[in-house]
C-alpha atoms as a PDB file:
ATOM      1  CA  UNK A   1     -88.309  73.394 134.204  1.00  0.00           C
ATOM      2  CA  UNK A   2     -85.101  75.048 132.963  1.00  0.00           C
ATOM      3  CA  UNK A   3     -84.585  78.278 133.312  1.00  0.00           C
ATOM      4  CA  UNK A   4     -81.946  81.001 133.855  1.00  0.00           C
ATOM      5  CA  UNK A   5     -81.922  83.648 136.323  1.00  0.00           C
ATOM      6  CA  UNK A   6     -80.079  87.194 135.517  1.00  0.00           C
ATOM      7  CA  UNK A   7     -79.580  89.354 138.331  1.00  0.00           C
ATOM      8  CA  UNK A   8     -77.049  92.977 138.633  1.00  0.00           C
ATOM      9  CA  UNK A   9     -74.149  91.071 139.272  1.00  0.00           C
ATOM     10  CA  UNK A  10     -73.706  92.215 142.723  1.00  0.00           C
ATOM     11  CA  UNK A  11     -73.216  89.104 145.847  1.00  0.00           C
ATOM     12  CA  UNK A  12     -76.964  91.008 147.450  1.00  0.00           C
ATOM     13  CA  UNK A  13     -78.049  90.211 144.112  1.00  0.00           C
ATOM     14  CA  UNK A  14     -76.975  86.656 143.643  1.00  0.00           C
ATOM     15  CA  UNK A  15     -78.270  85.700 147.594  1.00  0.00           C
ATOM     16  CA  UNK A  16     -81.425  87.144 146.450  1.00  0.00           C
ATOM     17  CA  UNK A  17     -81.285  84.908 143.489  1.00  0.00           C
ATOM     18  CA  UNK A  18     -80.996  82.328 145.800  1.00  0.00           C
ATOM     19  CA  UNK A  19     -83.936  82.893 148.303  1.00  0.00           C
ATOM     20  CA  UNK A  20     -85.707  83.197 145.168  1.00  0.00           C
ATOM     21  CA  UNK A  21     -85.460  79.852 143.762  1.00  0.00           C
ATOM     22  CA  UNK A  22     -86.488  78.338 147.243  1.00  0.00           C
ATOM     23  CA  UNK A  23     -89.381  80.469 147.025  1.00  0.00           C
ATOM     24  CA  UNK A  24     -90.639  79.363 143.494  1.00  0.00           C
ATOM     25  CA  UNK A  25     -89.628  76.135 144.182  1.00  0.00           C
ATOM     26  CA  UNK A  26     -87.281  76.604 140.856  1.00  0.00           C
ATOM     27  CA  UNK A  27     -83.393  75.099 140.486  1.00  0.00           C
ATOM     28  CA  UNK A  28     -82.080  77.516 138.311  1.00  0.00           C
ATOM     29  CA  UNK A  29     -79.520  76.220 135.234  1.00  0.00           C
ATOM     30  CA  UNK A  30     -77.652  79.315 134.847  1.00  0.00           C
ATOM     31  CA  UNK A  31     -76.919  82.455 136.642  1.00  0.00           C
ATOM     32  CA  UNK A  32     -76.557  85.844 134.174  1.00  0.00           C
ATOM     33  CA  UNK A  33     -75.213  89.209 135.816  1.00  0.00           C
ATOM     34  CA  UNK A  34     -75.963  92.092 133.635  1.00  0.00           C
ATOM     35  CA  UNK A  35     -72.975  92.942 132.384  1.00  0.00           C
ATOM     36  CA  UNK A  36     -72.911  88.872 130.944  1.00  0.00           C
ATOM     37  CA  UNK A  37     -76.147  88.498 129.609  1.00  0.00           C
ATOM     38  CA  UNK A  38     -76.304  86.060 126.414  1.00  0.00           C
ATOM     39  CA  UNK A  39     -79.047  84.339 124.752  1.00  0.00           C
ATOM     40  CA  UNK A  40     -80.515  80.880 125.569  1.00  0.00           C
ATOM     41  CA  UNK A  41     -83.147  78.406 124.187  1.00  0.00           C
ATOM     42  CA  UNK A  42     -84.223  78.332 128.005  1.00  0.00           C
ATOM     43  CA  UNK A  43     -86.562  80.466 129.749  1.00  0.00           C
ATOM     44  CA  UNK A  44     -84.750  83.909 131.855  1.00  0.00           C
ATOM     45  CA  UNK A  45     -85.787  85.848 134.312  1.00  0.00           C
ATOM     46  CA  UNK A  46     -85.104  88.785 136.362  1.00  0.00           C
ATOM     47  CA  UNK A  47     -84.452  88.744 139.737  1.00  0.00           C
ATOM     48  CA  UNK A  48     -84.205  92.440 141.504  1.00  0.00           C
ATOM     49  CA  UNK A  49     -81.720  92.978 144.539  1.00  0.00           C
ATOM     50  CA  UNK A  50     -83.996  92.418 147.979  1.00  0.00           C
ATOM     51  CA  UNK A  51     -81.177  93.301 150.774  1.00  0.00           C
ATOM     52  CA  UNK A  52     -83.789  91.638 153.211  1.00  0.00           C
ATOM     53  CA  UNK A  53     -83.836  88.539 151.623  1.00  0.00           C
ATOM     54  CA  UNK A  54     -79.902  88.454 151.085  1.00  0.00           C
ATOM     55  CA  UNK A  55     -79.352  89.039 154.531  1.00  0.00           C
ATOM     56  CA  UNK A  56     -81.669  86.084 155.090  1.00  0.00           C
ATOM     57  CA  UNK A  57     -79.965  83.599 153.304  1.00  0.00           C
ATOM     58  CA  UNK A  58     -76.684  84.631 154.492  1.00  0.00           C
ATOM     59  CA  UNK A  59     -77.358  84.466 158.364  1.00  0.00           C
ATOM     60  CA  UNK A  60     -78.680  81.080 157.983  1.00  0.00           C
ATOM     61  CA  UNK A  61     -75.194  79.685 156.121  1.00  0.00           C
ATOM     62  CA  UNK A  62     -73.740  81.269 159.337  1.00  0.00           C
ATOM     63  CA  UNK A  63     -76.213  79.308 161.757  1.00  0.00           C
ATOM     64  CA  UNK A  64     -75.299  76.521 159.962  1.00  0.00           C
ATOM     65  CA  UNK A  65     -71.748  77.064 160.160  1.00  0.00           C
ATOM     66  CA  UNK A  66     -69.461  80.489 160.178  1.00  0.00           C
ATOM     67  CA  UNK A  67     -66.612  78.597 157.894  1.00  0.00           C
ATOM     68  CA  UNK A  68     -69.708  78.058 155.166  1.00  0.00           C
ATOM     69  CA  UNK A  69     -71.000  81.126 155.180  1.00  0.00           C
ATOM     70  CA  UNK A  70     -67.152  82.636 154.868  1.00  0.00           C
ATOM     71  CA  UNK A  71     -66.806  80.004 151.645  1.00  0.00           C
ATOM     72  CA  UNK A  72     -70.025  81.359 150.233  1.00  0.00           C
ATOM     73  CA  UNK A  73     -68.637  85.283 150.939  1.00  0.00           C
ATOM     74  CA  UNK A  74     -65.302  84.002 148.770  1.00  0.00           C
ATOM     75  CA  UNK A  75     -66.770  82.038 146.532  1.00  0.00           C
ATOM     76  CA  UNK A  76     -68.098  84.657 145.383  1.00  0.00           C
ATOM     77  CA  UNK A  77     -64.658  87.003 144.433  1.00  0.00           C
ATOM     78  CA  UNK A  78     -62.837  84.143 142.756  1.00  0.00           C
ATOM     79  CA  UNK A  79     -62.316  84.222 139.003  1.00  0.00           C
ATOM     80  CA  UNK A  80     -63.730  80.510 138.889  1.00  0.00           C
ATOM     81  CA  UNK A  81     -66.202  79.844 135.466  1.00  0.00           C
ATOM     82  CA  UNK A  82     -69.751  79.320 136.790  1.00  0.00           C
ATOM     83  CA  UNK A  83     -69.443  80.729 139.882  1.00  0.00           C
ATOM     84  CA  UNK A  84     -73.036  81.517 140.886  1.00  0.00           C
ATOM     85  CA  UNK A  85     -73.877  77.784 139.754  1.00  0.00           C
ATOM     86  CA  UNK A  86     -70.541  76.370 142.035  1.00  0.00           C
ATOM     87  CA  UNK A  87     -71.699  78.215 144.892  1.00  0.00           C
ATOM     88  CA  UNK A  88     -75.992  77.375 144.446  1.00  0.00           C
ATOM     89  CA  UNK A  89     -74.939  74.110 144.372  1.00  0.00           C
ATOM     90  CA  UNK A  90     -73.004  74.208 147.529  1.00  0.00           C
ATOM     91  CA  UNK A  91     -75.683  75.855 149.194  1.00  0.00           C
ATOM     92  CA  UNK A  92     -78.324  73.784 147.740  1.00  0.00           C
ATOM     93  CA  UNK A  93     -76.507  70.827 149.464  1.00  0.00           C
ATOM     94  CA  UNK A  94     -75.220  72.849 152.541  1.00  0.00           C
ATOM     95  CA  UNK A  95     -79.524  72.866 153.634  1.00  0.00           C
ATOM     96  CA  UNK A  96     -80.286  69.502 152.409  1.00  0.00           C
ATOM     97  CA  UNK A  97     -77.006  67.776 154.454  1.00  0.00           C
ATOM     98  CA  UNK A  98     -76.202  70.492 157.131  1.00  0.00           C
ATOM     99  CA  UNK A  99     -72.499  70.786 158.843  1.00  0.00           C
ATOM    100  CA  UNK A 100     -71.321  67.383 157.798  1.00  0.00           C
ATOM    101  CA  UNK A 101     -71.231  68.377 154.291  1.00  0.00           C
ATOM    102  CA  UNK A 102     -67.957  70.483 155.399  1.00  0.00           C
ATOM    103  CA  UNK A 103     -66.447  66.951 156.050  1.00  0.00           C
ATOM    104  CA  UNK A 104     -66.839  65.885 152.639  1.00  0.00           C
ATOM    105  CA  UNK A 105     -64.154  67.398 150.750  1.00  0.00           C
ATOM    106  CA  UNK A 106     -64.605  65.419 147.565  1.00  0.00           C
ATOM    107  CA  UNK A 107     -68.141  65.960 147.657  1.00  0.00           C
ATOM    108  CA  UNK A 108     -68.926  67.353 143.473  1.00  0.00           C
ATOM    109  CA  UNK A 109     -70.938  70.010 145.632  1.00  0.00           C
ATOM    110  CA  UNK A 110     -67.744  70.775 147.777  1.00  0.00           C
ATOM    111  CA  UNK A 111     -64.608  70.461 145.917  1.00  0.00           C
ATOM    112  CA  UNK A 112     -64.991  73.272 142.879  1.00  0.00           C
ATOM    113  CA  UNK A 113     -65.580  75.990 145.866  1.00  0.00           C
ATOM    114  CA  UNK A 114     -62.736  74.677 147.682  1.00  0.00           C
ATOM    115  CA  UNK A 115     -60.645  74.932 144.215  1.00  0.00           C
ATOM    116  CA  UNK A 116     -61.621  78.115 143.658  1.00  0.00           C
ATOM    117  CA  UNK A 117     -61.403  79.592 147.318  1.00  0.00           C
ATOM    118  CA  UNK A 118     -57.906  78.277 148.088  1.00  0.00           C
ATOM    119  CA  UNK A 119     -56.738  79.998 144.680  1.00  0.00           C
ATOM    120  CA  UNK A 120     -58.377  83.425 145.660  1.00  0.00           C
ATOM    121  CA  UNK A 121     -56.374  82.801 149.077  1.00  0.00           C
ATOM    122  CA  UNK A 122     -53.152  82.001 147.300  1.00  0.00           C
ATOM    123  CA  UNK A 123     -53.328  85.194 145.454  1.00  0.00           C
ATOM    124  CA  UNK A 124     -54.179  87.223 147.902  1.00  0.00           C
ATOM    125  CA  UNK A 125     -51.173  85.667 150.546  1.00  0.00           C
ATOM    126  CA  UNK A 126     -48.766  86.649 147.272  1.00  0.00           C
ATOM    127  CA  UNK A 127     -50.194  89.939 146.445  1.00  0.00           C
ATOM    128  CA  UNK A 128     -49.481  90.774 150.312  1.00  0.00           C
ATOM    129  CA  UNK A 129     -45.827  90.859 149.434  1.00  0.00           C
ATOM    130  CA  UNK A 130     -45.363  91.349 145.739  1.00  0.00           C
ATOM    131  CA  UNK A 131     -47.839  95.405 145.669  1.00  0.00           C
ATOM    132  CA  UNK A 132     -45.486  98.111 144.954  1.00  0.00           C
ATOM    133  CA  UNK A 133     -46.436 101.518 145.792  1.00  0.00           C
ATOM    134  CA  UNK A 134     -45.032 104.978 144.486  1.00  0.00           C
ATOM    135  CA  UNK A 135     -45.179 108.198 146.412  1.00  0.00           C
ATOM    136  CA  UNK A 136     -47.185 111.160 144.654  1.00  0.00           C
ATOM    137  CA  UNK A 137     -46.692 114.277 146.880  1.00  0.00           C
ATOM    138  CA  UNK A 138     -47.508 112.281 149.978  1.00  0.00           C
ATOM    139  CA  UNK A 139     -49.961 109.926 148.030  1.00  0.00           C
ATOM    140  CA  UNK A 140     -49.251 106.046 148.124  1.00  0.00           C
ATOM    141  CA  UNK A 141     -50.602 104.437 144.815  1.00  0.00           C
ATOM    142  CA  UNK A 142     -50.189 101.609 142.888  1.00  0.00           C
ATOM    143  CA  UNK A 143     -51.157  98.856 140.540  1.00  0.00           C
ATOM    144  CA  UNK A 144     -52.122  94.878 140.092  1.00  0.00           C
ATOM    145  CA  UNK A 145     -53.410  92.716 137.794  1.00  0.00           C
ATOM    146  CA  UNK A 146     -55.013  89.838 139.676  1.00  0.00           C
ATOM    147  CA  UNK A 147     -57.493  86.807 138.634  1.00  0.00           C
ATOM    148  CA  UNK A 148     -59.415  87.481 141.249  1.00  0.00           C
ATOM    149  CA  UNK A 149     -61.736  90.077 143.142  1.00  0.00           C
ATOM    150  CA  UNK A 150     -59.104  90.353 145.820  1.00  0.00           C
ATOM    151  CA  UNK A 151     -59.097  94.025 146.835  1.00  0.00           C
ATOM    152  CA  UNK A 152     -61.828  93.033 149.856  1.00  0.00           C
ATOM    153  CA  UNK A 153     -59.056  90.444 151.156  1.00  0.00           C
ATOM    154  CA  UNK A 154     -56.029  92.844 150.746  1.00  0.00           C
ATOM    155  CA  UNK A 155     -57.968  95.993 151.985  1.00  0.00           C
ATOM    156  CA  UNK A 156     -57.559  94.924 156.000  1.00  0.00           C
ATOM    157  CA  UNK A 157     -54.206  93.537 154.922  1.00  0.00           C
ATOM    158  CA  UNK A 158     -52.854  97.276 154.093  1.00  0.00           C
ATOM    159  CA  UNK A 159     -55.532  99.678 155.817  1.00  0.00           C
ATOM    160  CA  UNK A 160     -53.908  98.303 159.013  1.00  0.00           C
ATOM    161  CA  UNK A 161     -50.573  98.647 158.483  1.00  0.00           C
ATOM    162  CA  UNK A 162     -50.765 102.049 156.133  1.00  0.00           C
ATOM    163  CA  UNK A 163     -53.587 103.527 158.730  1.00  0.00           C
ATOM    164  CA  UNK A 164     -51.860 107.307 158.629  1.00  0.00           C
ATOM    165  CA  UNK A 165     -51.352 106.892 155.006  1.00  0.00           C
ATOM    166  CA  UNK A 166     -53.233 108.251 152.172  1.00  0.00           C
ATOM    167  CA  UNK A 167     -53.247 105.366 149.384  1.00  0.00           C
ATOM    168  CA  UNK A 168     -54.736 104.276 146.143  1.00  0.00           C
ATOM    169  CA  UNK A 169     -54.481 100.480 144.953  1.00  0.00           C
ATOM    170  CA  UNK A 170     -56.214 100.086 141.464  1.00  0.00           C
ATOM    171  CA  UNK A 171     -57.441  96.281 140.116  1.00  0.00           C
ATOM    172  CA  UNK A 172     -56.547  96.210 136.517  1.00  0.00           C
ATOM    173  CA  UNK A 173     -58.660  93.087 135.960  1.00  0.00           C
ATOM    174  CA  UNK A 174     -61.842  94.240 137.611  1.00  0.00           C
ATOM    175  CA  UNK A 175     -61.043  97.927 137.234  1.00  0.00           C
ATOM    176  CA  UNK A 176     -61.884  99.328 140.927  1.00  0.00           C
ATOM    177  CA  UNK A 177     -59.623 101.053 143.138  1.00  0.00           C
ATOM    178  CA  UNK A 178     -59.434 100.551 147.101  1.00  0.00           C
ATOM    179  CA  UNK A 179     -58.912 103.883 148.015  1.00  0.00           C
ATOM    180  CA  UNK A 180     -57.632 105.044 152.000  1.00  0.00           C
ATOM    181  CA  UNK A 181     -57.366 108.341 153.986  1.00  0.00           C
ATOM    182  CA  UNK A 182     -56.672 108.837 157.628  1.00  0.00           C
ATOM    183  CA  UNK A 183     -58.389 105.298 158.732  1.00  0.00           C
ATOM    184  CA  UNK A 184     -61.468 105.628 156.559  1.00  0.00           C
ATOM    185  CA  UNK A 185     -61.595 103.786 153.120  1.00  0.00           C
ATOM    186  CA  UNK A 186     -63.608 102.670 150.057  1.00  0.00           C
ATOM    187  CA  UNK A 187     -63.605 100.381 147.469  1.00  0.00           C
ATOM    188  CA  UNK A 188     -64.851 102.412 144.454  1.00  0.00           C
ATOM    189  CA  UNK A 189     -65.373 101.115 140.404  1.00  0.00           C
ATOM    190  CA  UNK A 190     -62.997 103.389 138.594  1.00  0.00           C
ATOM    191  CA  UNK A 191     -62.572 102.395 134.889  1.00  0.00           C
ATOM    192  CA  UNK A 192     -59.287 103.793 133.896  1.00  0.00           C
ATOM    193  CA  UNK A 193     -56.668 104.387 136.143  1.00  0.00           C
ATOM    194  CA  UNK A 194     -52.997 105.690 134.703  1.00  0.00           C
ATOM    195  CA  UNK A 195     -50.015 106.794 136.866  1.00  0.00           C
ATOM    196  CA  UNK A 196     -48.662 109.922 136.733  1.00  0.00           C
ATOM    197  CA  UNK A 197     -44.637 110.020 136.042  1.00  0.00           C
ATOM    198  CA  UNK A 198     -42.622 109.802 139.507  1.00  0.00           C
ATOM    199  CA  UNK A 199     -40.691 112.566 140.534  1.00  0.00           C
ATOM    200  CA  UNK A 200     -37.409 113.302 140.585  1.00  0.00           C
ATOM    201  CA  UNK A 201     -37.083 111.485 144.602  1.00  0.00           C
ATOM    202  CA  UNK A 202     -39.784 108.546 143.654  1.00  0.00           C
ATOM    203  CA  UNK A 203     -37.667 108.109 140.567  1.00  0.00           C
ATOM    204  CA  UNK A 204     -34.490 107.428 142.019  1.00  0.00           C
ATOM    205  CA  UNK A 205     -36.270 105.621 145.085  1.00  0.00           C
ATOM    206  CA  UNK A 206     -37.323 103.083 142.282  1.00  0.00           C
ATOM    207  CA  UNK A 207     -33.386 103.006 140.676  1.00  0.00           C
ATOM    208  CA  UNK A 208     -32.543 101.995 144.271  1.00  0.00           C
ATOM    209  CA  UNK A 209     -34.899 100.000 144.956  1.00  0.00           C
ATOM    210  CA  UNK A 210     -34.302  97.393 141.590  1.00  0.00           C
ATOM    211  CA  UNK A 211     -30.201  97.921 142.379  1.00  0.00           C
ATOM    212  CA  UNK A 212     -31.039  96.648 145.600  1.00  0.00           C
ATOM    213  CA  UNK A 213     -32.935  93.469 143.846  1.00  0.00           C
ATOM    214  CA  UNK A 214     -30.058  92.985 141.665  1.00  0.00           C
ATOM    215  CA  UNK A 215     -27.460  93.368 143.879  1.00  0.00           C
ATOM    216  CA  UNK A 216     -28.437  91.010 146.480  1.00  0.00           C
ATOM    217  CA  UNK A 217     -29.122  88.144 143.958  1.00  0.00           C
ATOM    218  CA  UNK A 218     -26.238  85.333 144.364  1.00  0.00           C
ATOM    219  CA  UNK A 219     -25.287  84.780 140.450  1.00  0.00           C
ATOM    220  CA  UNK A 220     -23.794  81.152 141.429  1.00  0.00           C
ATOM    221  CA  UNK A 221     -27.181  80.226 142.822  1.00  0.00           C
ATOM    222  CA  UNK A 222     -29.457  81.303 140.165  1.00  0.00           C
ATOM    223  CA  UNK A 223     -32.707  79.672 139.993  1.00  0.00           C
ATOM    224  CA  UNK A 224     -35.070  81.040 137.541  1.00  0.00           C
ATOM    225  CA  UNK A 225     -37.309  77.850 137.909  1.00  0.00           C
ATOM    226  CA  UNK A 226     -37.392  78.533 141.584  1.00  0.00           C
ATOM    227  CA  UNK A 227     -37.801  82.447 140.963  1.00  0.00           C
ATOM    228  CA  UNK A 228     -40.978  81.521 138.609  1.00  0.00           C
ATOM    229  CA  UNK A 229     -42.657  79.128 141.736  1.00  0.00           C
ATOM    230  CA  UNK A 230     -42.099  81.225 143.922  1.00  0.00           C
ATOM    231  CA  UNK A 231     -43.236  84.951 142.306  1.00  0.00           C
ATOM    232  CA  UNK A 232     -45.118  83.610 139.002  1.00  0.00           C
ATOM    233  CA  UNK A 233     -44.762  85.939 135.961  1.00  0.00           C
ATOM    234  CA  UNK A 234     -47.414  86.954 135.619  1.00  0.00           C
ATOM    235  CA  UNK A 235     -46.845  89.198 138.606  1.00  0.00           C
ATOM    236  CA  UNK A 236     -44.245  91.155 137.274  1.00  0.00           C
ATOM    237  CA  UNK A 237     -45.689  93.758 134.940  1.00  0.00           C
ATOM    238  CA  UNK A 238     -46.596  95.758 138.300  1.00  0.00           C
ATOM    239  CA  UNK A 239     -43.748  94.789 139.591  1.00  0.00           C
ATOM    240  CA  UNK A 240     -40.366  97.623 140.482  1.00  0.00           C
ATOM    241  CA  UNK A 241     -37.544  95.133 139.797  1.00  0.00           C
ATOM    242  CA  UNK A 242     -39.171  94.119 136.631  1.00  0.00           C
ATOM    243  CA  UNK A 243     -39.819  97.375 134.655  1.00  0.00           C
ATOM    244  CA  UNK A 244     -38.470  98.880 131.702  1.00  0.00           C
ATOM    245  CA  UNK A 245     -35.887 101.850 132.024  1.00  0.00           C
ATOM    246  CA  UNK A 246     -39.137 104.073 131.326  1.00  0.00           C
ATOM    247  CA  UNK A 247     -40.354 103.566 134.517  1.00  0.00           C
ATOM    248  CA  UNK A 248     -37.470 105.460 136.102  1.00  0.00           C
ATOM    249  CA  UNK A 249     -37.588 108.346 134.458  1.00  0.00           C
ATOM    250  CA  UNK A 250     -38.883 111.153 136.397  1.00  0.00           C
ATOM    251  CA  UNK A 251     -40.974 114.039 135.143  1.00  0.00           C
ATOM    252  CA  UNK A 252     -38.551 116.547 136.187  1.00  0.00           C
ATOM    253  CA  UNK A 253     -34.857 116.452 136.568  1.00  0.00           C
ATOM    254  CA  UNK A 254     -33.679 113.654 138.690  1.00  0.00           C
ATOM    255  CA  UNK A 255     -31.575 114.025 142.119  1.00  0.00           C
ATOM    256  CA  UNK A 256     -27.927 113.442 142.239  1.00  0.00           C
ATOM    257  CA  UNK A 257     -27.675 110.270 143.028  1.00  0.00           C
ATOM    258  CA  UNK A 258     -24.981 111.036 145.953  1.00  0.00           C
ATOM    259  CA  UNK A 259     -27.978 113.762 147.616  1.00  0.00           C
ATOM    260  CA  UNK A 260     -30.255 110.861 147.502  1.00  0.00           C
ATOM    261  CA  UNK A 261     -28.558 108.371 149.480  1.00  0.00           C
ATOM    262  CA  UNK A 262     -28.018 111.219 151.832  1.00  0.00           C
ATOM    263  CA  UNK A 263     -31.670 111.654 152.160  1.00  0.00           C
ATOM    264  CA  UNK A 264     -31.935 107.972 152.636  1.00  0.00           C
ATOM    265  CA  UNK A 265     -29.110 107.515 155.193  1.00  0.00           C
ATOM    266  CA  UNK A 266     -31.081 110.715 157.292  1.00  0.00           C
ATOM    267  CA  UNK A 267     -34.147 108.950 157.201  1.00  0.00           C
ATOM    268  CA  UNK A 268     -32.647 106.070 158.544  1.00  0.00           C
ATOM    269  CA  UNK A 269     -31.177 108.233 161.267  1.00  0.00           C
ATOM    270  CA  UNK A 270     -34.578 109.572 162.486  1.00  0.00           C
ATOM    271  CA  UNK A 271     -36.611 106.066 162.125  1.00  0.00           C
ATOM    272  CA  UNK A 272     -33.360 105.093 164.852  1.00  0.00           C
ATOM    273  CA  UNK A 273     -34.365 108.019 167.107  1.00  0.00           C
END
């Protein structure tokens, strides 16, 4: 029989959708989180979170093997359409083959998870070097725009490197925030999210900052082709280099610009000691 199973959107949720359909013997159609519900001529039905039987399903993909239990876990943050179904039907033919399904990279149960997984890697690898941050009174934050659910990917990515920091990185798309103090850190659903003008120091940090980019392009060897492969537009709106002359203008009066390369020259003096 077909039918459609809605659930509360969360990946508990969705593995309890799964033990579910093993349980009732059912091979659900669909998958419907509640923030996506939409009518159907086929039958739908509720399935509440059971953290028991999520954990369940999960530990077996991991006897099975660790690297399918990580595709499920990923699977689940990309941006791909269908994404429940992609990932049911993985699983689905994860227990009826066992490990040598991972061989089978063409397999129609394989391939769209591998799609969408090596995309959600891709972004993450470029949002590791393309985040900007602004200081706020000794407050890191900043801003992306991604496809995917990638603040769980990026949070060890800057929580180990920024451990002393306080920071605040907000998701646009998916409108949540990884927030970090002193080594502890959450990822937190925050709906709107708008940053406060820079300073007068942050402001002319960010003049320097896009003179540097310009100055150290080589004009003869301009590529924009390249440029585009390489850092895709559609990475620039929360990008420094690539901001309107808004963006540099502090909310108070800005610093000479002679006292601020002092205070950068000093700091590079004390990083040296």
């Amino acid at each position: 029989m077909e039918i459609i199973y809605r659930y509360d959107g969360t990946f508990e949720g969705f593995l309890s959708c799964v033990f579910d359909s093993y349980v009732n013997k059912e091979y659900p159609t669909a998958f419907q989180d509640e923030a996506h519900i939409a009518g159907s001529l086929f039958p739908a039905r509720w399935v509440g979170t059971d953290l028991r039987h999520a954990q369940r399903v999960l530990v077996s993909l991991g006897k099975i093997d660790p690297y399918a239990r990580e595709l499920v876990v990923k699977g689940f943050l990309t941006c791909a359409p269908e994404r429940e179904r992609i990932i049911y039907r993985f699983i689905r033919s994860l227990y009826a083959v066992g490990k040598p399904l991972l061989r089978q990279l063409s397999d129609e149960a394989v391939l769209p998870l591998l799609k969408a997984v090596r995309h959600l890697d891709g972004e993450v690898h470029l949002l590791k070097g393309f985040v900007r941050f602004s200081d706020f009174e000794g407050t890191l934050a900043g801003e992306i725009r991604p496809k995917n659910r990638v603040l769980p990917l990026l949070r060890p990515h800057f929580c180990d490197r920024m451990y002393n920091e306080t920071f605040l990185l907000y998701d646009r798309t998916h409108r949540e925030a990884l927030v970090h103090q002193t080594g502890k850190w959450a990822i937190i659903p925050l709906e709107s999210f708008k940053m406060a003008a820079p300073s007068a120091e942050e402001a002319q940090y960010r003049r320097l900052w896009k003179r540097f980019y310009d100055t150290i392009e080589i004009k003869e060897r301009r590529n924009p082709g390249l440029r585009m492969s390489n850092m895709p537009k559609r990475y620039w709106e929360t990008m420094t280099e690539f901001q309107d002359e808004d963006y540099f203008l502090a909310g108070a009066d800005p610093l000479p610009e002679h006292q601020m390369q002092r205070r950068t020259l000093e700091g590079k003096r004390h990083d040296a000691r």
